[in-house]
Protein backbone atom coordinates (compact mmCIF):
# COMPACT_ATOMS: atom_id res chain seq x y z
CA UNK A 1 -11.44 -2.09 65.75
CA UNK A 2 -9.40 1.15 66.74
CA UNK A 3 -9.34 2.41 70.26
CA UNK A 4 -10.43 5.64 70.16
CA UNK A 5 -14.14 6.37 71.36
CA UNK A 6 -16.83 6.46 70.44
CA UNK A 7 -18.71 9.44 69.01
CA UNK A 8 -22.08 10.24 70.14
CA UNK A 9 -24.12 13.49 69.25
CA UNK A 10 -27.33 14.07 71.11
CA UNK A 11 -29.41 16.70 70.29
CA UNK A 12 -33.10 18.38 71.63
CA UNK A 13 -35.19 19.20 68.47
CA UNK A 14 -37.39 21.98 68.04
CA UNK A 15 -39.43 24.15 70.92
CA UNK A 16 -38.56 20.89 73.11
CA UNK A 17 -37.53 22.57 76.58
CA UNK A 18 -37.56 19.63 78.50
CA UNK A 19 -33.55 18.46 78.93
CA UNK A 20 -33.19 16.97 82.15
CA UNK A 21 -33.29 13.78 80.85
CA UNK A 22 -31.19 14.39 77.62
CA UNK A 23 -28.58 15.39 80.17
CA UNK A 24 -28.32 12.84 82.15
CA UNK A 25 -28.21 10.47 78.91
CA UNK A 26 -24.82 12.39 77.89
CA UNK A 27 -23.30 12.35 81.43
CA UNK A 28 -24.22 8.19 81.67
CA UNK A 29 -23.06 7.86 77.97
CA UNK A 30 -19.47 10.02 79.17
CA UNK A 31 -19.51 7.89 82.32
CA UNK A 32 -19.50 4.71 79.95
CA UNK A 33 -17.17 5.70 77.94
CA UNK A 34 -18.07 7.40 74.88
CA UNK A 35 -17.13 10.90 73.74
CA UNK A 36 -20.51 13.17 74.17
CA UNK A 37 -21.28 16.30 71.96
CA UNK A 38 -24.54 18.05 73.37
CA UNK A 39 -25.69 20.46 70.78
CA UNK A 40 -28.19 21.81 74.00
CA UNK A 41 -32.06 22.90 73.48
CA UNK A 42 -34.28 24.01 70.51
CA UNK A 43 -32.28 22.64 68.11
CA UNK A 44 -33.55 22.71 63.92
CA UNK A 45 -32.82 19.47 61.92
CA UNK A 46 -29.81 21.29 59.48
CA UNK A 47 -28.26 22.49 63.04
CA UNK A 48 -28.28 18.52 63.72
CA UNK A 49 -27.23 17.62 60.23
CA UNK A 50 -24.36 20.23 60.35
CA UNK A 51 -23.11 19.27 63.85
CA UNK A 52 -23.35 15.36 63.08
CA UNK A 53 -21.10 16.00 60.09
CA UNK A 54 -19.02 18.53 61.49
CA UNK A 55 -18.09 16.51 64.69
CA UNK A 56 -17.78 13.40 62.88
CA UNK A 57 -20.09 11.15 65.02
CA UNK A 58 -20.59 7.71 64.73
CA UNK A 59 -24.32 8.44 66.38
CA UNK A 60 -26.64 11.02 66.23
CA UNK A 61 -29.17 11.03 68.84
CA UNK A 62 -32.35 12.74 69.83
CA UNK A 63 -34.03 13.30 73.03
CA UNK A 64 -37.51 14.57 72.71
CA UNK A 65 -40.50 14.88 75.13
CA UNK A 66 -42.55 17.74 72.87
CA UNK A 67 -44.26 15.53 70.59
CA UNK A 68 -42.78 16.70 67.32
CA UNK A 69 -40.54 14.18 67.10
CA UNK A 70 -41.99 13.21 63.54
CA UNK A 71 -41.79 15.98 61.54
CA UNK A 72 -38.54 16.97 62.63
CA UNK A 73 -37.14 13.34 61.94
CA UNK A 74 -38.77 13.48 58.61
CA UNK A 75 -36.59 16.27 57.67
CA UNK A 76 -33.42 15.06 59.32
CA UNK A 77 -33.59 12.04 57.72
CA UNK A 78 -33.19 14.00 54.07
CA UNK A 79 -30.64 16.30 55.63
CA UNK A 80 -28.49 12.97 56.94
CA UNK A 81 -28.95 11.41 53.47
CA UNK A 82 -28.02 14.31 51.75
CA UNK A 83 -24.55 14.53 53.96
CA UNK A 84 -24.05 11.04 53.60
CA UNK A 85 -24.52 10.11 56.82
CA UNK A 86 -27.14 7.48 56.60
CA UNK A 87 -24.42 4.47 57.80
CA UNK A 88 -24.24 6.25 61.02
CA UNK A 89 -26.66 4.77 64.43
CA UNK A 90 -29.55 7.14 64.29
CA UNK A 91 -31.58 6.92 67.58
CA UNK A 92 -34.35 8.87 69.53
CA UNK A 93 -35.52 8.63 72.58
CA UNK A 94 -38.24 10.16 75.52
CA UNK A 95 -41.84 10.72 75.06
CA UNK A 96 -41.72 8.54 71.54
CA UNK A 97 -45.11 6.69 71.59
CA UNK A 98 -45.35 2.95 70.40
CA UNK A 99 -47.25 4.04 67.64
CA UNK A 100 -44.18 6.00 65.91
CA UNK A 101 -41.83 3.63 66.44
CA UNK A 102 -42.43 1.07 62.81
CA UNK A 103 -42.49 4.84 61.25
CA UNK A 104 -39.49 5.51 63.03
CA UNK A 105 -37.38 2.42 62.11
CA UNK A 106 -38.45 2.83 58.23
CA UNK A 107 -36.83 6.59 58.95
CA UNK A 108 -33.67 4.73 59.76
CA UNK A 109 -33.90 5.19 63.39
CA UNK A 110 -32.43 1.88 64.63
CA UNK A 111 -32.85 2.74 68.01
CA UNK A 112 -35.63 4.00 70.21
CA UNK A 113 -35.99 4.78 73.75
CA UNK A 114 -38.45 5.29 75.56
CA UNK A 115 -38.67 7.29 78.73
CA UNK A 116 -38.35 4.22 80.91
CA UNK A 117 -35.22 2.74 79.30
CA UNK A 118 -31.99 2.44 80.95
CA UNK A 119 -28.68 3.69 80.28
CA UNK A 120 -27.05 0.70 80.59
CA UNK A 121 -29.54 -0.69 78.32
CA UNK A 122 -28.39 2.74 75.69
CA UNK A 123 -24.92 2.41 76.12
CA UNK A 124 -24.81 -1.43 75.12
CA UNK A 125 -27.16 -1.07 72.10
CA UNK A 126 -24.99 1.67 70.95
CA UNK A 127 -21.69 -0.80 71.58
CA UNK A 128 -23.29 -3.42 69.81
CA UNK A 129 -24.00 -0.81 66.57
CA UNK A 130 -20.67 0.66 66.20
CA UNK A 131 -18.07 -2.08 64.94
């Protein structure tokens, strides 16, 4: 393992207006070490594509509370494929109901969050991903 940090994009799809939470994610994820790109509010899945592969991330994450959370991973999921980004941690997390969450995980989304969860919690499932 190398000892540079690492890369974490976190992104708000859609209309979602709601990014309290998503910023306090990236300023716990800075505070534990990991270099944070926010990409900021209403956000399309080939803006997230783009800015995954452009920054080089080793995790591309979403923070959504506006309930179209599967749709828009639907499509990101092609547009990570397609960039060849599907070995990188692909996580969600907010208002994501229990129900998505087997839908989620045959998306590729490894890790899910709900509102509740901790950043400690985050932070070491996202150390435990990227060897």
């Amino acid at each position: 393992m190398t000892d540079r940090r690492i890369r974490v994009l976190i992104a708000k799809p859609g209309l979602d207006g709601h990014d309290q939470g998503a910023k306090i994610v990236v300023r716990g994820l800075m505070a534990a070490g990991f270099e944070v790109i926010y990409t900021g509010l209403r956000q399309t899945p080939i803006a997230v594509a783009n800015a995954a592969l452009e920054e080089g991330v080793d995790v591309i994450g979403l923070s959504s509370m506006a309930g179209s959370h599967m749709p828009f991973c639907r499509k990101l999921k092609v547009l990570l494929e397609e960039r060849g980004l599907q070995d990188k941690v692909w996580m969600i997390g907010g208002n994501v109901p229990a129900s998505d969450h087997a839908e989620l995980r045959q998306l590729g989304f490894t890790g899910i969050f709900p509102t509740s969860s901790k950043l400690d919690e985050i932070a070491a499932f996202i150390k435990e991903q990227v060897k």
